[in-house]
Protein backbone atom coordinates (compact mmCIF):
# COMPACT_ATOMS: atom_id res chain seq x y z
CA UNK A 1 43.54 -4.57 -115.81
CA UNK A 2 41.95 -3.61 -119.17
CA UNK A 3 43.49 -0.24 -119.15
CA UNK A 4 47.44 -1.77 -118.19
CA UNK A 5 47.61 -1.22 -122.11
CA UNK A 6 48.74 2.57 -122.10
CA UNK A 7 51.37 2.44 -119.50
CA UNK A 8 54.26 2.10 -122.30
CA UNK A 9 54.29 6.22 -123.73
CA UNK A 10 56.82 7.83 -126.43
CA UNK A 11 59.35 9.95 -124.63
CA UNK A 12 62.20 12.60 -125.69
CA UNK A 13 64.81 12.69 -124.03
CA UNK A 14 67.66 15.25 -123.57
CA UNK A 15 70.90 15.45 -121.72
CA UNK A 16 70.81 19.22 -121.16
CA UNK A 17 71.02 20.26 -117.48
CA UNK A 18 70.20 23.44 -116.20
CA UNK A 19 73.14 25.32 -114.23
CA UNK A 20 72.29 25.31 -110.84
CA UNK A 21 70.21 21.79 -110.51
CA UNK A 22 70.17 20.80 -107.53
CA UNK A 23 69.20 17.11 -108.18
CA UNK A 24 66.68 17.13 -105.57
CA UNK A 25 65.02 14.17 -106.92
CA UNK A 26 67.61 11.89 -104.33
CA UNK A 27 65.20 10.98 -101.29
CA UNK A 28 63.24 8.76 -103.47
CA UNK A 29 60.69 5.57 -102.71
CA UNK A 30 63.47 3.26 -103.15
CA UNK A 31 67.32 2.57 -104.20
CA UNK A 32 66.33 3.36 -107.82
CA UNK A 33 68.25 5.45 -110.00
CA UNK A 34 66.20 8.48 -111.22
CA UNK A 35 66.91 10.60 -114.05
CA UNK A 36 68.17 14.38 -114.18
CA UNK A 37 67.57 14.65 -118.00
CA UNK A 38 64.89 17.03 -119.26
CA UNK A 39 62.28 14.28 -120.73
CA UNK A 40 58.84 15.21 -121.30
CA UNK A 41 55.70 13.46 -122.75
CA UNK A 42 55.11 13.40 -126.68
CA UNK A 43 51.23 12.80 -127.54
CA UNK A 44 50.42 9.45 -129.08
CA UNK A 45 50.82 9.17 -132.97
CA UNK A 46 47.86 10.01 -134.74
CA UNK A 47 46.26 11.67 -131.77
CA UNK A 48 43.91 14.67 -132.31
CA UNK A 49 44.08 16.99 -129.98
CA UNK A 50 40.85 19.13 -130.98
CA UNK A 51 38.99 16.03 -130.47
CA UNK A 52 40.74 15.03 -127.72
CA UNK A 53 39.41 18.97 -126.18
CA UNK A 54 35.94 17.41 -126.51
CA UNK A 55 36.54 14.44 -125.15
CA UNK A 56 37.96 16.92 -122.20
CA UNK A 57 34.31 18.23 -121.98
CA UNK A 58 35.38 21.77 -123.28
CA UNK A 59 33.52 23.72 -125.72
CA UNK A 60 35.07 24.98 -128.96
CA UNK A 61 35.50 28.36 -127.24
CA UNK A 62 37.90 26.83 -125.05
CA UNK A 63 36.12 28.06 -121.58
CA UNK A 64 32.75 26.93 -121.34
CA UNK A 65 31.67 23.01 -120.93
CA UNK A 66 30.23 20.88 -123.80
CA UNK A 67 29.63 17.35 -122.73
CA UNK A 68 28.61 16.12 -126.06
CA UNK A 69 31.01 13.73 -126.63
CA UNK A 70 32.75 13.74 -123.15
CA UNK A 71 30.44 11.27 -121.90
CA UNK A 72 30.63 7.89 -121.52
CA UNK A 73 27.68 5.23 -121.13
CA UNK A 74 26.64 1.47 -122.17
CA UNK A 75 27.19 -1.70 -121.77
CA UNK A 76 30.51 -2.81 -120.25
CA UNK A 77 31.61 -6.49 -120.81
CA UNK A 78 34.27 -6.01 -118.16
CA UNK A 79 32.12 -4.75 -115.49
CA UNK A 80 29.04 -6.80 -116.33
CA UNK A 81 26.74 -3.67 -116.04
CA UNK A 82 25.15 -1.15 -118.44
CA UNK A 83 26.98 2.06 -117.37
CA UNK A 84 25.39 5.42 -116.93
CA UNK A 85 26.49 8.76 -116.69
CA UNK A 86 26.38 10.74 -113.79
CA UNK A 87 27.24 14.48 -115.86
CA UNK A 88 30.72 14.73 -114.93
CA UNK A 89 33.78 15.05 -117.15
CA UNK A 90 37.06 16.03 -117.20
CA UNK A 91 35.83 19.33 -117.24
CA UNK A 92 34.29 19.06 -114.10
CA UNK A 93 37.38 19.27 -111.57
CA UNK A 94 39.65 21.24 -114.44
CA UNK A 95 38.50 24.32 -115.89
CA UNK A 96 39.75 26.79 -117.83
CA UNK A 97 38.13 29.94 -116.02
CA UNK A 98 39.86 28.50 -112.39
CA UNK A 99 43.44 27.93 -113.14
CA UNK A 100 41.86 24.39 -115.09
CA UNK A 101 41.28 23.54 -111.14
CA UNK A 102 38.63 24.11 -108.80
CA UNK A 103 40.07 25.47 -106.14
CA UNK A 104 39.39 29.32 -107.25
CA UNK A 105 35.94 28.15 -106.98
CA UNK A 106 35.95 27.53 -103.36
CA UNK A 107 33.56 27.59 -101.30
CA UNK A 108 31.75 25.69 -104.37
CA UNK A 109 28.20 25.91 -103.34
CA UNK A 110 28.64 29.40 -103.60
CA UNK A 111 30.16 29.43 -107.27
CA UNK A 112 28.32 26.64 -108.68
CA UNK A 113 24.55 25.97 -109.42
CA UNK A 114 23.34 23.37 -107.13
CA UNK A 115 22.89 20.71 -109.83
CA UNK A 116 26.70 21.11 -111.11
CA UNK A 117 27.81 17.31 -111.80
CA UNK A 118 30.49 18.14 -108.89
CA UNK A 119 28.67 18.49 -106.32
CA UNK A 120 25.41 16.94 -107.03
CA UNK A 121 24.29 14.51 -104.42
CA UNK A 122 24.68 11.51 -106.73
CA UNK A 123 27.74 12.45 -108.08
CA UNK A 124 29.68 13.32 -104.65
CA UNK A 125 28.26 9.50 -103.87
CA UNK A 126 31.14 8.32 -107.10
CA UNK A 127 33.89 9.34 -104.50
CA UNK A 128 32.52 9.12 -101.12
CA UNK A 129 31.56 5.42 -100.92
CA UNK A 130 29.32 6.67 -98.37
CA UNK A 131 31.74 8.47 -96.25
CA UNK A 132 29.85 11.04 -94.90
CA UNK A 133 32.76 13.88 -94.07
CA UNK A 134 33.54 13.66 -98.31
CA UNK A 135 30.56 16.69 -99.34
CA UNK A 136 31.99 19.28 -96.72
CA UNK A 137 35.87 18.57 -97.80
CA UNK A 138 34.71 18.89 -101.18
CA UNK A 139 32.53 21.65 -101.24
CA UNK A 140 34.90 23.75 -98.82
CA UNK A 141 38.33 22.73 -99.42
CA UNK A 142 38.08 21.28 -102.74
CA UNK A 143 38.99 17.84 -101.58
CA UNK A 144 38.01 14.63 -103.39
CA UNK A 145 38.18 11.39 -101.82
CA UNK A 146 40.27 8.67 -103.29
CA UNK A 147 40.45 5.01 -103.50
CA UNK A 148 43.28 3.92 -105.75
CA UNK A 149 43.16 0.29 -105.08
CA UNK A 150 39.29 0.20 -105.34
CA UNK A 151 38.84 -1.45 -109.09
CA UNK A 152 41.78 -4.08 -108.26
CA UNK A 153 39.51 -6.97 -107.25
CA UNK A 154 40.00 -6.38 -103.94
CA UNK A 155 37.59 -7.83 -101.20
CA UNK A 156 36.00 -4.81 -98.88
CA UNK A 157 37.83 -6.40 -95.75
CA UNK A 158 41.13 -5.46 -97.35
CA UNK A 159 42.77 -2.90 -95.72
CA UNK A 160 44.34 -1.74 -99.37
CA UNK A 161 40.57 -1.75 -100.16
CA UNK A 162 39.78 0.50 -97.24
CA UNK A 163 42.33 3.15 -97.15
CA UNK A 164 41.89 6.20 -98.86
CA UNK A 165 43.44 10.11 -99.15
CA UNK A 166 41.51 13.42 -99.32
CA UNK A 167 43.59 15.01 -102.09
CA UNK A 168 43.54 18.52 -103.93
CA UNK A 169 42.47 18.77 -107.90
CA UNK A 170 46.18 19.52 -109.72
CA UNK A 171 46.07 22.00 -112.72
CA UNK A 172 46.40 20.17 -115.94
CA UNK A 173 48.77 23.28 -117.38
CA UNK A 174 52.04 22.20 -118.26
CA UNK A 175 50.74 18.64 -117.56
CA UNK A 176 53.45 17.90 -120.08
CA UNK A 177 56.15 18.53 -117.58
CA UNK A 178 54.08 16.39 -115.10
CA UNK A 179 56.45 13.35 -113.22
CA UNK A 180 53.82 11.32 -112.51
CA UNK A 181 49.95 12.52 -113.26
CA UNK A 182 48.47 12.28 -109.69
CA UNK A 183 49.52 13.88 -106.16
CA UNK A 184 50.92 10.39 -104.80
CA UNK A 185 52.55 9.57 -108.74
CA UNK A 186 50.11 6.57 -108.82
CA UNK A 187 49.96 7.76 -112.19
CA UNK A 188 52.51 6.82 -114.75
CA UNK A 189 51.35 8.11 -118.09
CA UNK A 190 47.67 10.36 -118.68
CA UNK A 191 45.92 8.07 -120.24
CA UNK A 192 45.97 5.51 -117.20
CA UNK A 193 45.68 8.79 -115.13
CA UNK A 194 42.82 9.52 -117.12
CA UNK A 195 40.74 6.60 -117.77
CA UNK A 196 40.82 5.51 -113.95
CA UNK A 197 39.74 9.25 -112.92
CA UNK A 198 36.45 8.50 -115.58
CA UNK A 199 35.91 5.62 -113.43
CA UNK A 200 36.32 6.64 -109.84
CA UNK A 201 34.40 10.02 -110.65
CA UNK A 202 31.35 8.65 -112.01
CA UNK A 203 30.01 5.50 -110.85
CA UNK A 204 29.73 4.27 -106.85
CA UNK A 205 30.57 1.10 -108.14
CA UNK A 206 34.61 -0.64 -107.82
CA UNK A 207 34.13 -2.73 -110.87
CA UNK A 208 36.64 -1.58 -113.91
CA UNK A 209 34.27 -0.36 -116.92
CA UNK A 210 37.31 0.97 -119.12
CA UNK A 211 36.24 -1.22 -122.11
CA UNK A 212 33.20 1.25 -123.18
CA UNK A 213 35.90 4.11 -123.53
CA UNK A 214 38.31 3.83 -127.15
CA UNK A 215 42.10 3.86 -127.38
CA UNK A 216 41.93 6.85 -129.71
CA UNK A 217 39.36 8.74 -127.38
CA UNK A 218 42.14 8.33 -124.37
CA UNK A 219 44.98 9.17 -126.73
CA UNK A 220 43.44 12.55 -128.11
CA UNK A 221 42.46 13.54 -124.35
CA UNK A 222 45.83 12.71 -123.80
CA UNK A 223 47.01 14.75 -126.67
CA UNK A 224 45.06 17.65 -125.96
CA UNK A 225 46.23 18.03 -122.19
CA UNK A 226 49.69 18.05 -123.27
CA UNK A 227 49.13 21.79 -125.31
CA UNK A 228 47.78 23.04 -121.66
CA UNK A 229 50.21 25.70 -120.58
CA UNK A 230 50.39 29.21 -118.30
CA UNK A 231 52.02 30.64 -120.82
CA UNK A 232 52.80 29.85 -124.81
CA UNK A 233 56.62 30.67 -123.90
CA UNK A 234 57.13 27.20 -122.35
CA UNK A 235 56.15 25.18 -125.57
CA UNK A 236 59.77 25.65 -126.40
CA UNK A 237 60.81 23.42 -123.24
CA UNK A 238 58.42 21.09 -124.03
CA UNK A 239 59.17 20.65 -127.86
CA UNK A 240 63.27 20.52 -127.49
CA UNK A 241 66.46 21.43 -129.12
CA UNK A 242 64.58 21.56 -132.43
CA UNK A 243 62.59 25.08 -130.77
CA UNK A 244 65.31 28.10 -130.96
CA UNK A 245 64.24 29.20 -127.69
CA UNK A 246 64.86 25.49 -125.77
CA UNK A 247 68.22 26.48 -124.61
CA UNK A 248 67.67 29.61 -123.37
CA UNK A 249 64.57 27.86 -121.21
CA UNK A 250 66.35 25.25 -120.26
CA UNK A 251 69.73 27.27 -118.88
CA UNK A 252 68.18 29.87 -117.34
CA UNK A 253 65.82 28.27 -114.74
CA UNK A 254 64.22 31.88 -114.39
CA UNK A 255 64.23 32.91 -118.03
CA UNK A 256 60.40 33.59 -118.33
CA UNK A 257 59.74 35.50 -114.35
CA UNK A 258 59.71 38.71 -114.85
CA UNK A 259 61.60 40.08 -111.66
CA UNK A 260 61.50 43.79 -111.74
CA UNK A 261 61.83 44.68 -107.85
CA UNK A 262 64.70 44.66 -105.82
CA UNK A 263 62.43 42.70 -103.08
CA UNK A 264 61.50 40.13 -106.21
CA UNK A 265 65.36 39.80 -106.58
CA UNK A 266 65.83 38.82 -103.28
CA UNK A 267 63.41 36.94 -103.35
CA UNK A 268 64.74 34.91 -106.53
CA UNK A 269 67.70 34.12 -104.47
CA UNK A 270 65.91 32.42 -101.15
CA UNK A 271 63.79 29.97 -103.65
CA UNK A 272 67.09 29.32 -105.38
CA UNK A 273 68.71 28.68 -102.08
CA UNK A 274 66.16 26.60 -100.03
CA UNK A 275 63.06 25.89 -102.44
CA UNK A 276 64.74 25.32 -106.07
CA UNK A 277 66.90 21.79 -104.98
CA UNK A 278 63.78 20.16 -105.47
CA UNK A 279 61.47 22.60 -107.60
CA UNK A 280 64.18 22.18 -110.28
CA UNK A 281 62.57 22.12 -113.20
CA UNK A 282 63.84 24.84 -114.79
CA UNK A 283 60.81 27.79 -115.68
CA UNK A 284 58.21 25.20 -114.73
CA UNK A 285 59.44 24.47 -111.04
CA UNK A 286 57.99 20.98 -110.16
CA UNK A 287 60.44 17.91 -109.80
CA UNK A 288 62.64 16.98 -113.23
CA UNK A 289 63.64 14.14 -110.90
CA UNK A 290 62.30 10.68 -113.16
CA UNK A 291 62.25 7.43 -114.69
CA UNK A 292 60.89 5.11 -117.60
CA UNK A 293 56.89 4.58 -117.26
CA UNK A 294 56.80 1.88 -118.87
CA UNK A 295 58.31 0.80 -115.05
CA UNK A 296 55.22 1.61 -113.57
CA UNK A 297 54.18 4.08 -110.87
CA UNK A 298 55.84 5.58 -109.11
CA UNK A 299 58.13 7.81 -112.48
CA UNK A 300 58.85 10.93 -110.39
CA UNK A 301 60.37 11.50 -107.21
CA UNK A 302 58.33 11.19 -103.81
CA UNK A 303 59.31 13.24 -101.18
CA UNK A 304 57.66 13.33 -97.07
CA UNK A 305 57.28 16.63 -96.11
CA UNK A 306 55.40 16.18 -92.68
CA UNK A 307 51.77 17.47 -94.38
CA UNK A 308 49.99 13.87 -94.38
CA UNK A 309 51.31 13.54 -90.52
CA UNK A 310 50.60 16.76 -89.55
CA UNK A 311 47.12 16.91 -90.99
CA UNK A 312 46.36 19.97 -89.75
CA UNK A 313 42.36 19.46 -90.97
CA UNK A 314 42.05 16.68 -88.40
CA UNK A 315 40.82 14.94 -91.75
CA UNK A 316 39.59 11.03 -90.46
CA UNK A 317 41.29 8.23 -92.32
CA UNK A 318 38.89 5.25 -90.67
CA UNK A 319 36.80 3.13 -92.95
CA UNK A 320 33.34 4.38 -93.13
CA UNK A 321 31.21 0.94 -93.58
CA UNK A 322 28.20 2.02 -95.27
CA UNK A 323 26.39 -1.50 -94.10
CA UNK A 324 27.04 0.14 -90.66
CA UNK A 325 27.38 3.10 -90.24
CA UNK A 326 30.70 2.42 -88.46
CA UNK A 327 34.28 4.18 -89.02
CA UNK A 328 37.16 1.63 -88.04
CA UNK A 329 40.79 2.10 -88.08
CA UNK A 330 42.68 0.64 -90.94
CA UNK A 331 45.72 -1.37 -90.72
CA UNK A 332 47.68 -1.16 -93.71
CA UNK A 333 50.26 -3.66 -94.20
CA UNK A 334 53.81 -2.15 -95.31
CA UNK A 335 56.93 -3.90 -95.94
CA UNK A 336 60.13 -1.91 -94.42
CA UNK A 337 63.46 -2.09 -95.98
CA UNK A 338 64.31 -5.29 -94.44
CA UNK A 339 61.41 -7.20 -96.20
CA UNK A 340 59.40 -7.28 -92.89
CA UNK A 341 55.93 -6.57 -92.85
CA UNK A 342 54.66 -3.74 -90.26
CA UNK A 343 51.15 -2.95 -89.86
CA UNK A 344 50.24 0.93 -90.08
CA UNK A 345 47.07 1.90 -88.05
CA UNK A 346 46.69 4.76 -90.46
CA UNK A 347 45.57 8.19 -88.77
CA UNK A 348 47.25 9.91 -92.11
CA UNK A 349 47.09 9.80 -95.46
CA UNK A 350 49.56 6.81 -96.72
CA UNK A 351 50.73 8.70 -99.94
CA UNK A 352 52.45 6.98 -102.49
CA UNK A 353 52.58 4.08 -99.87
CA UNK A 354 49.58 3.09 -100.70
CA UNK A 355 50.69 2.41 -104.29
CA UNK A 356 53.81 0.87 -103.65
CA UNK A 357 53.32 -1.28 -100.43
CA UNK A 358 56.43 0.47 -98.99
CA UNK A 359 56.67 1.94 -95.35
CA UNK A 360 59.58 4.02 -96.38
CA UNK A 361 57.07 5.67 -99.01
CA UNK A 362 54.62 6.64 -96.03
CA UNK A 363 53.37 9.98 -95.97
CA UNK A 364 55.13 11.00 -99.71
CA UNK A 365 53.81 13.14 -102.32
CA UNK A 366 55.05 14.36 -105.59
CA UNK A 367 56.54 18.12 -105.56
CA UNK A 368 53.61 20.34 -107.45
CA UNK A 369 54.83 22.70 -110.18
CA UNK A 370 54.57 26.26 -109.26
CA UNK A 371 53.37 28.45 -112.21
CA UNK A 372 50.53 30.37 -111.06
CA UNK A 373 50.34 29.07 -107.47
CA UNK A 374 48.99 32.74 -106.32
CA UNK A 375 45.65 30.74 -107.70
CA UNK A 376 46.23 27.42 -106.05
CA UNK A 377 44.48 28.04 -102.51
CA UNK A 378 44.59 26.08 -100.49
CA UNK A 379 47.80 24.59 -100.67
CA UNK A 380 49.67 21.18 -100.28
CA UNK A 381 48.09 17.66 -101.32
CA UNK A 382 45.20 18.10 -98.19
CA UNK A 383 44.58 21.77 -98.63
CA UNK A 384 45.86 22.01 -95.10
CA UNK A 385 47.58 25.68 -96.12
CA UNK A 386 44.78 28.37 -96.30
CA UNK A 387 47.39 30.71 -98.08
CA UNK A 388 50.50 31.13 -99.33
CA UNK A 389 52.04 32.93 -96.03
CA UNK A 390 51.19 29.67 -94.87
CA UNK A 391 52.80 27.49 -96.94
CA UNK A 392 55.94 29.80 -96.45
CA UNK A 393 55.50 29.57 -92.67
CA UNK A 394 54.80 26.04 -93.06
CA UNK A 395 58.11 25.55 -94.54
CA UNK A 396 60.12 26.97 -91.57
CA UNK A 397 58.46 25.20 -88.94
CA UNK A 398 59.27 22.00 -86.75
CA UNK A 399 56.38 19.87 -88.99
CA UNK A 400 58.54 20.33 -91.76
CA UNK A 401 62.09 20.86 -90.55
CA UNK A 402 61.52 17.51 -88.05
CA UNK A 403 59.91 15.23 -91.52
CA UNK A 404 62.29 13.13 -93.04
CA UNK A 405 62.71 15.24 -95.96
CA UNK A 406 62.83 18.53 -94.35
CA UNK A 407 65.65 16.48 -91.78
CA UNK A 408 67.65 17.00 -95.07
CA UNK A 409 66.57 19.93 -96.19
CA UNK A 410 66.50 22.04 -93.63
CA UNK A 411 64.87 25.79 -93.95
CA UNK A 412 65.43 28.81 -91.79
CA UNK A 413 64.25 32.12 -92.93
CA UNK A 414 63.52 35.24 -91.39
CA UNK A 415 60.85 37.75 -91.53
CA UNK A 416 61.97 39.53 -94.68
CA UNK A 417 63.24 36.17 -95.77
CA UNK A 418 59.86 35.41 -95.91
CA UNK A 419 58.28 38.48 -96.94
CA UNK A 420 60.78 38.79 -100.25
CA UNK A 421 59.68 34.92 -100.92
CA UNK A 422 56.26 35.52 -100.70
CA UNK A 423 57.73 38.58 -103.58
CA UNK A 424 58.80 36.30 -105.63
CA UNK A 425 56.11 33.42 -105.50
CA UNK A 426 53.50 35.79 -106.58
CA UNK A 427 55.57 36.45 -110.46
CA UNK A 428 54.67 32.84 -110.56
């Protein structure tokens, strides 16, 4: 595909390791070796990232939307169709006043005028490909339907065609830190990220149109994203040795959460014990776990917690057939680890599965970053968590302590276990 061109991205690379790593980053999607070391994006040379803001679809006050030049129409060679656009931008699912989500938003008919490229008729119609559960999710969950093999070529009788998550908007702050810039790490660098969420978001269509969009339009969007953070205090991770404050960031895992409390203290110590083996990035706390991109998806570590088979929405995972009206179960062909292949009749969301082709991969997810998750309800990839008592609850019960990952990490906490985490989550 047209847009295969940006998977190669500039890295740095250090060896530093925080004290206390836990290497979480072992239960990965294969035998593959990931990396420990704390390597984050650089923007592309030459990249502007003030241009690259209104490319974002974010006005020069840096809160309100200006879709000037974060638009994209005409004719596309590659699709064979004049494209037009449909109002949304980046801007859309990401912004600035709501945690650059959507989910502070919720319930969005109540937050947003009718007309609002999100949730417009015509625009929800981008996602759904008909499906007619997709306006509700979206509207009161903040769930977006997705379709990653939909601009491959495929045939609509192919089950990779068919299958499809509901998935959660992730913040773009500290996108820098990101492993892997999507929930399933379909995503290895932002401008692939990017480019195939301008597709998927604005047309109905499965034909690629990436050829109406420029290099240097992707690589200042890209550029911009990457200055996105909760606080300026983590630009020092993100830049290196060369900052005077890197090492202090990057040995203290906690230097920039302000515990005060003795509860917040205790708390500290049951993430360290039980939450920080795989939220190990040090002050950011998503996965450090990763590899080279130019490898392809998946760069960050995958790990099955038991949401997808839980799926405590009930969400429905049959092919809608807009020619019929029909829903039909999808059997997605996996291949196991001894090169078999094993049809899935999928009733869950196939996670990074559905990227890789791998039944060991079923049900995985990447591990979100935590800064400012007191504005992240709902929680987990499907929204599934209402709050974040939930997602602590969540994390001691049989769904996750009986999932393959939670088999190896297992969690136990008591009431005031629970209660000091809860502390401690909301410093975040």
């Amino acid at each position: 595909m047209f847009y295969a061109r940006w998977i190669v991205t500039v890295l740095l690379a250090t060896t530093l390791c925080a004290p206390g790593c836990g290497g979480g980053g072992q239960s990965g999607s294969s035998s593959e070796q990931f990396s420990q070391d704390l390597t984050f994006t650089q923007a592309p040379p030459g990249a502007d990232a003030t241009h690259g803001q209104a490319v974002f679809g974010i006005a020069a006050d840096g809160i309100h939307s200006d879709t000037s030049k974060a638009l994209f129409s005409g004719f596309s060679e590659e699709a064979g169709a004049t494209i037009t656009a449909n109002g949304r931008t980046c801007f859309s699912c990401h912004r600035p006043e709501a945690n650059f989500m959507i989910n502070p938003l919720l319930p969005l008919d109540r937050n947003l005028p009718a007309d609002d490229p999100l949730i417009a008729p015509d625009a929800v119609a981008a996602d759904s490909a008909g499906n007619p559960d997709a306006a509700e999710l979206l509207n009161d969950f903040g769930l977006i339907l997705h379709r990653p093999h939909r601009f491959d070529g495929l045939p609509s009788t192919d089950p990779r065609f068919q299958a499809f998550g509901f998935r959660k908007v992730l913040t773009n702050l500290n996108l820098v830190f990101a492993r892997g810039f999507a929930s399933d790490l379909r995503g290895p660098t932002l401008p692939v990220t990017d480019i195939g969420a301008l597709m998927a978001h604005t047309q109905p269509f499965n034909d690629a149109f990436d050829d109406i969009v420029s290099t240097q339009d992707l690589d200042d969007l890209a550029a911009f994203q990457l200055t996105l953070f909760t606080e300026p205090a983590l630009r020092a991770l993100a830049v290196g040795p060369s900052d005077p404050d890197y090492q202090r960031l990057a040995g203290d895992p906690y230097a920039t959460v302000p515990v005060v409390t003795p509860q917040e203290q205790r708390g500290r110590d049951v993430f360290d014990r039980n939450c920080f083996p795989c939220h190990d990035m040090p002050n950011v706390f998503n996965n450090r776990s990763h590899r080279d991109p130019s490898l392809g998806a998946p760069i960050g570590q995958a790990f099955n917690i038991g949401v997808a088979e839980a799926n405590r929405l009930g969400l429905d995972f049959r092919y809608y057939d807009p020619a019929t009206g029909e829903r039909r179960v999808v059997n997605l062909p996996l291949t196991d680890t001894a090169g078999q292949t094993v049809l899935v009749s999928l009733n869950q969301d196939p996670g990074l599965a559905l990227t890789t082709g791998k039944l060991e991969d079923l049900g995985k997810f990447k591990v979100p970053q935590l800064r400012n998750v007191g504005r992240g309800k709902p929680y987990f990839h499907d929204c599934s968590a209402p709050d974040l008592p939930a997602v602590v609850a969540y994390f001691n019960s049989t769904d996750y302590n009986q999932s393959p990952d939670g088999r190896r990490y297992p969690i136990a906490l008591s009431a005031e276990n629970q209660a000091d985490l809860l502390a401690f989550l909301l410093l975040l």
